[in-house]
C-alpha atoms as a PDB file:
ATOM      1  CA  UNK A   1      24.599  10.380  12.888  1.00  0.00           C
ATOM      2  CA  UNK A   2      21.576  11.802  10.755  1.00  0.00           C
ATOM      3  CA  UNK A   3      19.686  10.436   8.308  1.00  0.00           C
ATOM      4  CA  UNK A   4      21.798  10.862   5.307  1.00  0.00           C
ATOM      5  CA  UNK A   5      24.334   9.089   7.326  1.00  0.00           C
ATOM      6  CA  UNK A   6      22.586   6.211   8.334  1.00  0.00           C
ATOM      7  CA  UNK A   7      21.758   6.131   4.753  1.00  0.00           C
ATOM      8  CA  UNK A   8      24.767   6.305   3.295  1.00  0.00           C
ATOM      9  CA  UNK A   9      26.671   3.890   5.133  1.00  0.00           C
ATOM     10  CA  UNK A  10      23.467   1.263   4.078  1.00  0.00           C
ATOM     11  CA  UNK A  11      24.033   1.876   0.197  1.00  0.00           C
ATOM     12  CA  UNK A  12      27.839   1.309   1.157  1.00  0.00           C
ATOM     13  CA  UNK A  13      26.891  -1.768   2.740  1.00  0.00           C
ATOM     14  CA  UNK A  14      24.362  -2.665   0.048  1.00  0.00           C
ATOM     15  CA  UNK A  15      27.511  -2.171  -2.617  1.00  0.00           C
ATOM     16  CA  UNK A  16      29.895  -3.719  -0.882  1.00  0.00           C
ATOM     17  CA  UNK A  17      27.442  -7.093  -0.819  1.00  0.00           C
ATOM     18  CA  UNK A  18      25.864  -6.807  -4.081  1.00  0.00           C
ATOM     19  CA  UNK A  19      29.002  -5.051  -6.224  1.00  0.00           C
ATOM     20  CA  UNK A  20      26.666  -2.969  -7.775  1.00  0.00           C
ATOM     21  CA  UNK A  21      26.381   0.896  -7.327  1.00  0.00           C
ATOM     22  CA  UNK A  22      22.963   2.235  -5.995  1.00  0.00           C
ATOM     23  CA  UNK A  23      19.966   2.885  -7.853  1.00  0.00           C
ATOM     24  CA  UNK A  24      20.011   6.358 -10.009  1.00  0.00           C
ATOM     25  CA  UNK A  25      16.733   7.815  -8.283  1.00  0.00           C
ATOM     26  CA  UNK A  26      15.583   7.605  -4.652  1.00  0.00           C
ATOM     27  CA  UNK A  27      11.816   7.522  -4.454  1.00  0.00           C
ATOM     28  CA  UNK A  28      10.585   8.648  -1.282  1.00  0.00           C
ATOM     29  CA  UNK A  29       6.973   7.028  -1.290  1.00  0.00           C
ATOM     30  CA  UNK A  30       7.992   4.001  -3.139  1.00  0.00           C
ATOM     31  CA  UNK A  31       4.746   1.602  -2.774  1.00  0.00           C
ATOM     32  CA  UNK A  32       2.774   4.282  -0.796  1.00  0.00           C
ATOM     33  CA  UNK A  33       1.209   6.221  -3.460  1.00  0.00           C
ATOM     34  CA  UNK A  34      -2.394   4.983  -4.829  1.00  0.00           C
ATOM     35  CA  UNK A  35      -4.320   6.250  -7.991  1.00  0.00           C
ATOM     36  CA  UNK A  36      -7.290   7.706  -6.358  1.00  0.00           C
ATOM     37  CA  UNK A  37      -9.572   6.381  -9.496  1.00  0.00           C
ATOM     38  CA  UNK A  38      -8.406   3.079  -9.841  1.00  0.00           C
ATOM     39  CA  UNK A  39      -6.485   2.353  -6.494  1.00  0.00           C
ATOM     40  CA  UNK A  40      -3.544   0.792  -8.231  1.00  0.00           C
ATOM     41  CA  UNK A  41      -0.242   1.529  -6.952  1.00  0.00           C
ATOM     42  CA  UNK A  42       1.470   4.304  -8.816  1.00  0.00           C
ATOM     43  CA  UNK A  43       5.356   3.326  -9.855  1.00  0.00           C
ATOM     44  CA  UNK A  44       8.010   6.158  -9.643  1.00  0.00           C
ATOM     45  CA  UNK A  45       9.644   7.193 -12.617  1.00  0.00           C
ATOM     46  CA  UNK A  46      11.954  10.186 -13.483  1.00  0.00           C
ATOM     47  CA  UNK A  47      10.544  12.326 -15.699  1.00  0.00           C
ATOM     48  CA  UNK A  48      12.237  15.657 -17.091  1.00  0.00           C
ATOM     49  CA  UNK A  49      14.702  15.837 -14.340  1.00  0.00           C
ATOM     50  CA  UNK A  50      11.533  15.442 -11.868  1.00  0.00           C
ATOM     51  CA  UNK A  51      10.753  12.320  -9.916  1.00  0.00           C
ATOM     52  CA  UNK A  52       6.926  11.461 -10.448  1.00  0.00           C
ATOM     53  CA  UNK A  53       4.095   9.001  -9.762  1.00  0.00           C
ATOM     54  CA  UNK A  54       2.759   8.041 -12.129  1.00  0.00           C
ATOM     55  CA  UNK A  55      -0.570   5.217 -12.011  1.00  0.00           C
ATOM     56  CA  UNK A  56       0.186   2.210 -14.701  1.00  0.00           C
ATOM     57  CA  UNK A  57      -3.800   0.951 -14.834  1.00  0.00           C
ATOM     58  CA  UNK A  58      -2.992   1.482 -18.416  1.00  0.00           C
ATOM     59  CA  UNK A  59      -1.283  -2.078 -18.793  1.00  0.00           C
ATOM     60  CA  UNK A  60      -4.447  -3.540 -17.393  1.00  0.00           C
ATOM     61  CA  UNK A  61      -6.253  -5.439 -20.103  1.00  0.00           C
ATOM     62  CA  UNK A  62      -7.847  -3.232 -22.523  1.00  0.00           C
ATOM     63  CA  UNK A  63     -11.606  -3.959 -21.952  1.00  0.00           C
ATOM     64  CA  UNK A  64     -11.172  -3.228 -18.412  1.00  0.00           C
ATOM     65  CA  UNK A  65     -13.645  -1.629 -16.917  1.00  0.00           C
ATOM     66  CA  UNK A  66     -11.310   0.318 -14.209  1.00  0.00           C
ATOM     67  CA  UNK A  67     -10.237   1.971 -17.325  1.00  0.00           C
ATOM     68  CA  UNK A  68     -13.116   3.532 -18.371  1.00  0.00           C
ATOM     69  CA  UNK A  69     -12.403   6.258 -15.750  1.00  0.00           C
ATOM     70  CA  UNK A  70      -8.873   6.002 -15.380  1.00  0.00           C
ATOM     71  CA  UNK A  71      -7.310   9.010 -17.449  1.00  0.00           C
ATOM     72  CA  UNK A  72      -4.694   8.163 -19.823  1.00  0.00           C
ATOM     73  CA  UNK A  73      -2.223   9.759 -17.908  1.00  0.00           C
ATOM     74  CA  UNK A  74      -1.768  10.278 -14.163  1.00  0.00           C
ATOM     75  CA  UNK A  75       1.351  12.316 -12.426  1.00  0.00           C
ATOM     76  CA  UNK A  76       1.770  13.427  -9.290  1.00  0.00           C
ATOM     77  CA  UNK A  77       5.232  14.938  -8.723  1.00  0.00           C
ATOM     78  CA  UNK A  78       7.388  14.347  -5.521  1.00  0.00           C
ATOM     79  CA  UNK A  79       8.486  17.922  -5.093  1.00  0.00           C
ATOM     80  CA  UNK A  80       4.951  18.748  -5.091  1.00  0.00           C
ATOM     81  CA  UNK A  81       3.722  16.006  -1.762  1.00  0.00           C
ATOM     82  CA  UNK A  82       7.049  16.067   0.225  1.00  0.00           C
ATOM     83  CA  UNK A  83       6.627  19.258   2.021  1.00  0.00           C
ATOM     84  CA  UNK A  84       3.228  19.383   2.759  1.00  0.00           C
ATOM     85  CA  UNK A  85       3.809  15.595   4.312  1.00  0.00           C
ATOM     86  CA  UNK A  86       6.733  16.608   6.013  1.00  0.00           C
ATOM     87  CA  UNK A  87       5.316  19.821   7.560  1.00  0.00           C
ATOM     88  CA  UNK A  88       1.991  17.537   8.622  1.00  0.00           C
ATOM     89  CA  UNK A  89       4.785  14.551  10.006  1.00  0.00           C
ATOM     90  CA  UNK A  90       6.659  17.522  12.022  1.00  0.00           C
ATOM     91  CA  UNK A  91       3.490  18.253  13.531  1.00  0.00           C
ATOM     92  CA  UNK A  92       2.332  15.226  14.639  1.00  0.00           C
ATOM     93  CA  UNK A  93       5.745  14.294  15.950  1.00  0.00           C
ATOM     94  CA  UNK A  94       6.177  17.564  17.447  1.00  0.00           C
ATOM     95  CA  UNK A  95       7.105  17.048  21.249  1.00  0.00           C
ATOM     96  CA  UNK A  96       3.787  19.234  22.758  1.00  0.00           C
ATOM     97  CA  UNK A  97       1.565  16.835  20.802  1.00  0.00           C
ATOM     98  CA  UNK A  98       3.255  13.683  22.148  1.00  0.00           C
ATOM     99  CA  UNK A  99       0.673  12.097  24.386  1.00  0.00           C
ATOM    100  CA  UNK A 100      -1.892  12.914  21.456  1.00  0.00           C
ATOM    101  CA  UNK A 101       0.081  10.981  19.227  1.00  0.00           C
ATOM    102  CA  UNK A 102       1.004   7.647  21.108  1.00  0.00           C
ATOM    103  CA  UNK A 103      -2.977   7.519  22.047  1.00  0.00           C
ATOM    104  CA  UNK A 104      -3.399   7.594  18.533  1.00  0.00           C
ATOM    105  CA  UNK A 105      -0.625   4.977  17.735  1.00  0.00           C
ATOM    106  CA  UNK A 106      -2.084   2.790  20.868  1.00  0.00           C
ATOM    107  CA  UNK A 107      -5.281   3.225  19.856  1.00  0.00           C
ATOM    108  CA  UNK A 108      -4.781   2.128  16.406  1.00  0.00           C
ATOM    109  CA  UNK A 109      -7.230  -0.451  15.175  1.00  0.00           C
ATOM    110  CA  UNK A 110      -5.675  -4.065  14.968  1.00  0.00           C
ATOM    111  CA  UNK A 111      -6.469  -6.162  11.928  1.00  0.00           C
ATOM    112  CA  UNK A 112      -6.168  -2.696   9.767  1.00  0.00           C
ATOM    113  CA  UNK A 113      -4.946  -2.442   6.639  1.00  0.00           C
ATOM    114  CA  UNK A 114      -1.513  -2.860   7.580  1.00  0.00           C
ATOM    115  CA  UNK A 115      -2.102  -6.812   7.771  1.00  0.00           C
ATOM    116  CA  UNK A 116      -3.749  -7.022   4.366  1.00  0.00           C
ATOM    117  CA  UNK A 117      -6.773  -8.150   5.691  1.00  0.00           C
ATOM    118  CA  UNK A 118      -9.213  -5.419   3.962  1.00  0.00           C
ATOM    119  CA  UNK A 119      -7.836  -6.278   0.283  1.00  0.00           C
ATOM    120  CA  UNK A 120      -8.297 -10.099   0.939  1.00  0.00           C
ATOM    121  CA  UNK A 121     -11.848  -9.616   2.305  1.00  0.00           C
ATOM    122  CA  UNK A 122     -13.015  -7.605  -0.559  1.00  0.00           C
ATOM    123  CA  UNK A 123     -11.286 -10.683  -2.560  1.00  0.00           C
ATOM    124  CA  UNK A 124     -13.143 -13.115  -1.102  1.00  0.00           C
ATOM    125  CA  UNK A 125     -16.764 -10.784  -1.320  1.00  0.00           C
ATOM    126  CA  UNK A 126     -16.371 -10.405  -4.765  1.00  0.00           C
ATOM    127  CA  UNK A 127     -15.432 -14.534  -5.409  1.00  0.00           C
ATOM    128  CA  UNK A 128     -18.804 -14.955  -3.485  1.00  0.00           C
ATOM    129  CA  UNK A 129     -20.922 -12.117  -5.723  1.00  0.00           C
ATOM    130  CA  UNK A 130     -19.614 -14.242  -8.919  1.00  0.00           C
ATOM    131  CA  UNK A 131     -20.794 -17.505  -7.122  1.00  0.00           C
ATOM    132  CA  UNK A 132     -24.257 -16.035  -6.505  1.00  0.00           C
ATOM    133  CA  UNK A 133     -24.736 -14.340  -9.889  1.00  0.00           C
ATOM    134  CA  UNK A 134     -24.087 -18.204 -11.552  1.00  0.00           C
ATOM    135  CA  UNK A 135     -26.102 -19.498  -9.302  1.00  0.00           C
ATOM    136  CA  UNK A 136     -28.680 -17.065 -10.203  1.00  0.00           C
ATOM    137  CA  UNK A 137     -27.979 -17.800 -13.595  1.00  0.00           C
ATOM    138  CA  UNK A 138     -28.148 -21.573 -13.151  1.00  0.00           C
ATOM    139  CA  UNK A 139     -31.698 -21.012 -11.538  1.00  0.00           C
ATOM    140  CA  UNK A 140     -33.075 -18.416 -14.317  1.00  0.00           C
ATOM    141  CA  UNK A 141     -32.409 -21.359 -16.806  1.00  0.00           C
ATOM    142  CA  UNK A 142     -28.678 -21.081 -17.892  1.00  0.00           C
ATOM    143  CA  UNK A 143     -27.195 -24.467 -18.546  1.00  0.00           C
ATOM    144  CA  UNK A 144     -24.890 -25.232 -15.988  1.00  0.00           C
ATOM    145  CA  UNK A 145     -22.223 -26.916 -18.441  1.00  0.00           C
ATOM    146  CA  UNK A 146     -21.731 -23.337 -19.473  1.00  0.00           C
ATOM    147  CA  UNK A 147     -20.952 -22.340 -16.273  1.00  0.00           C
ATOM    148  CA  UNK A 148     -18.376 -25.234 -14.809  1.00  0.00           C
ATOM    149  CA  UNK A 149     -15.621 -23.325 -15.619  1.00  0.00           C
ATOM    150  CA  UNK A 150     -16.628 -19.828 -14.452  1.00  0.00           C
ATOM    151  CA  UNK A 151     -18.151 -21.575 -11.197  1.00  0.00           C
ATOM    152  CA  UNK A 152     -14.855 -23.481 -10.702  1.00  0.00           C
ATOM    153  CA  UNK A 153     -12.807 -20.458 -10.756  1.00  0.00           C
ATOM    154  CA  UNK A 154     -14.904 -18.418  -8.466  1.00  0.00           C
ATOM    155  CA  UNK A 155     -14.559 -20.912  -6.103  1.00  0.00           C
ATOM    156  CA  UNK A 156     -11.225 -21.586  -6.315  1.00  0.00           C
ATOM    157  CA  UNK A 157     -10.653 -18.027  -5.342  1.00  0.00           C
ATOM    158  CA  UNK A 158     -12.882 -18.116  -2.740  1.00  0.00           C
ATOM    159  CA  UNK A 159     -11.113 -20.662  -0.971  1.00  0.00           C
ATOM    160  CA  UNK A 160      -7.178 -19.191  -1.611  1.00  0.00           C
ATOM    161  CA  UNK A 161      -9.074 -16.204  -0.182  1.00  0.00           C
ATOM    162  CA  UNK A 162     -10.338 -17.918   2.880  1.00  0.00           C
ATOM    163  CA  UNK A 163      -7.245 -19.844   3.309  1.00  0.00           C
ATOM    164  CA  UNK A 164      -5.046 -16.325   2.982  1.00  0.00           C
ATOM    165  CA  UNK A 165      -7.455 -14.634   5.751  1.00  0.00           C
ATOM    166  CA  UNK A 166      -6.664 -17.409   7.746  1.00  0.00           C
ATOM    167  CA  UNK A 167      -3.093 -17.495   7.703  1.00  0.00           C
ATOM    168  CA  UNK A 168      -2.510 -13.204   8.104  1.00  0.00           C
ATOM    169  CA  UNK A 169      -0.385 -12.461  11.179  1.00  0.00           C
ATOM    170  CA  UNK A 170      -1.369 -11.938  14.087  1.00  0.00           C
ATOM    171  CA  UNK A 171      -2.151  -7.953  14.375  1.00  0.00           C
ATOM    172  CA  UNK A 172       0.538  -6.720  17.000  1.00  0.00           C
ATOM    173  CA  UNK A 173      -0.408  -4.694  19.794  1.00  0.00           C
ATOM    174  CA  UNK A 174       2.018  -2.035  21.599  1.00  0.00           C
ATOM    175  CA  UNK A 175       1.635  -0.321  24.616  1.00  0.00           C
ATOM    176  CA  UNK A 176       2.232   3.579  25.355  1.00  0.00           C
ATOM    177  CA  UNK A 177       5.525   2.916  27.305  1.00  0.00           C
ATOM    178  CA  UNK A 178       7.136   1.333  23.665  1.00  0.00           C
ATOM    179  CA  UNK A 179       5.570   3.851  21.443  1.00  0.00           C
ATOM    180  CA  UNK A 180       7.319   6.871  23.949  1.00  0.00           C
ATOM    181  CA  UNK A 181      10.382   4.565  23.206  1.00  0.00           C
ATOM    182  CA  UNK A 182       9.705   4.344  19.535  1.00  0.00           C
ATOM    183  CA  UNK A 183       9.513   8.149  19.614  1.00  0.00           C
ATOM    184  CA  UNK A 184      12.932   8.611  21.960  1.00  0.00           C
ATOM    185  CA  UNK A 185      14.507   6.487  19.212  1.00  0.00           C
ATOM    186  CA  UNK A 186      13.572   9.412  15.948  1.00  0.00           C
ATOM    187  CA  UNK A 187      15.300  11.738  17.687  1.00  0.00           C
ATOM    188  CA  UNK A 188      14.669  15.458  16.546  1.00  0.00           C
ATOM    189  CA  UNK A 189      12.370  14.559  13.405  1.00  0.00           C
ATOM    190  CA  UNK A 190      11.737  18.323  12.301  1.00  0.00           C
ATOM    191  CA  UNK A 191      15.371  18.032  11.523  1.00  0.00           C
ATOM    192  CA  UNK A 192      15.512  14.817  10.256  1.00  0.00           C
ATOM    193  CA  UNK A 193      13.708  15.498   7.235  1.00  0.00           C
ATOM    194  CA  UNK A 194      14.118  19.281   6.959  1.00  0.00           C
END
């Protein structure tokens, strides 16, 4: 069964269990796509018959200072991404670059930012930058009283930081023998997505 099929028979089963009939639009890169200015997730929409990315900094809060560079508007079409990733995909799947690509997948580096752990770090950095800068403050002569709540909130999320870092999984590590399964498993993957 290909792809489609496997598909298919999951919205089935997703429709039989929910009652409802599938979404309208299919995004391919759902949660994968990143505004390169800002770094925000970019949300799919249909546009014009067109499925597009499209960045949403624009609900941030409007003195934000992301969106000084952000532009108003940012698309980036499906139609336009898919091929290219699919032709780069077909070649690192290909079969002659196998052992390439499980070294790569083996020697993949744990704690990455599949776990979450670079976004919390940078979290917790900038908590810590605040707490210095009000502490600097405090010691060029600010009155503290001013600062209580600022202070309090920094370090609140400098702890629910901490605490997060310390509770991400485990990273977990594979060996060569279940990646060449993992790979056995996709079957023919040029036509898989061709």
């Amino acid at each position: 069964m290909a792809v489609t099929g496997q598909v298919s028979a999951l919205e089935d089963g997703v429709r039989q269990l929910t009652g409802s009939p599938s979404a309208k639009h299919t995004y391919l890169l759902k949660g994968l796509v990143r505004c390169d200015i800002c770094a925000w997730k970019m949300q799919g929409a249909a546009i014009r018959k067109g499925i597009y990315y499209r960045c949403i900094a624009r609900t941030m809060a409007p003195e934000s200072p992301v969106l000084t560079d952000d532009p108003k508007t940012v698309n980036l079409r499906e139609d336009v991404v898919i091929p290219p990733l699919n032709a780069w995909l077909c070649q690192v799947f290909d079969p002659d670059r196998r052992p390439e690509t499980v070294a790569a997948m083996v020697g993949a580096r744990p704690g990455g930012s599949g776990t979450g752990c670079e976004a919390v770090e940078k979290r917790l950095k900038a908590a810590e930058a605040r707490l210095r800068r009000h502490q600097a403050a405090i010691e060029a002569g600010v009155d503290p009283a001013a600062l209580v709540d600022a202070m309090n909130l920094a370090q609140a999320e400098r702890q629910a930081a901490r605490e997060e870092l310390g509770n991400l999984p485990e990273s977990a590590t594979i060996d060569a023998a279940e990646v060449y399964a993992m790979l056995d498993s996709l079957g023919d993957v040029e036509r898989a997505l061709n």
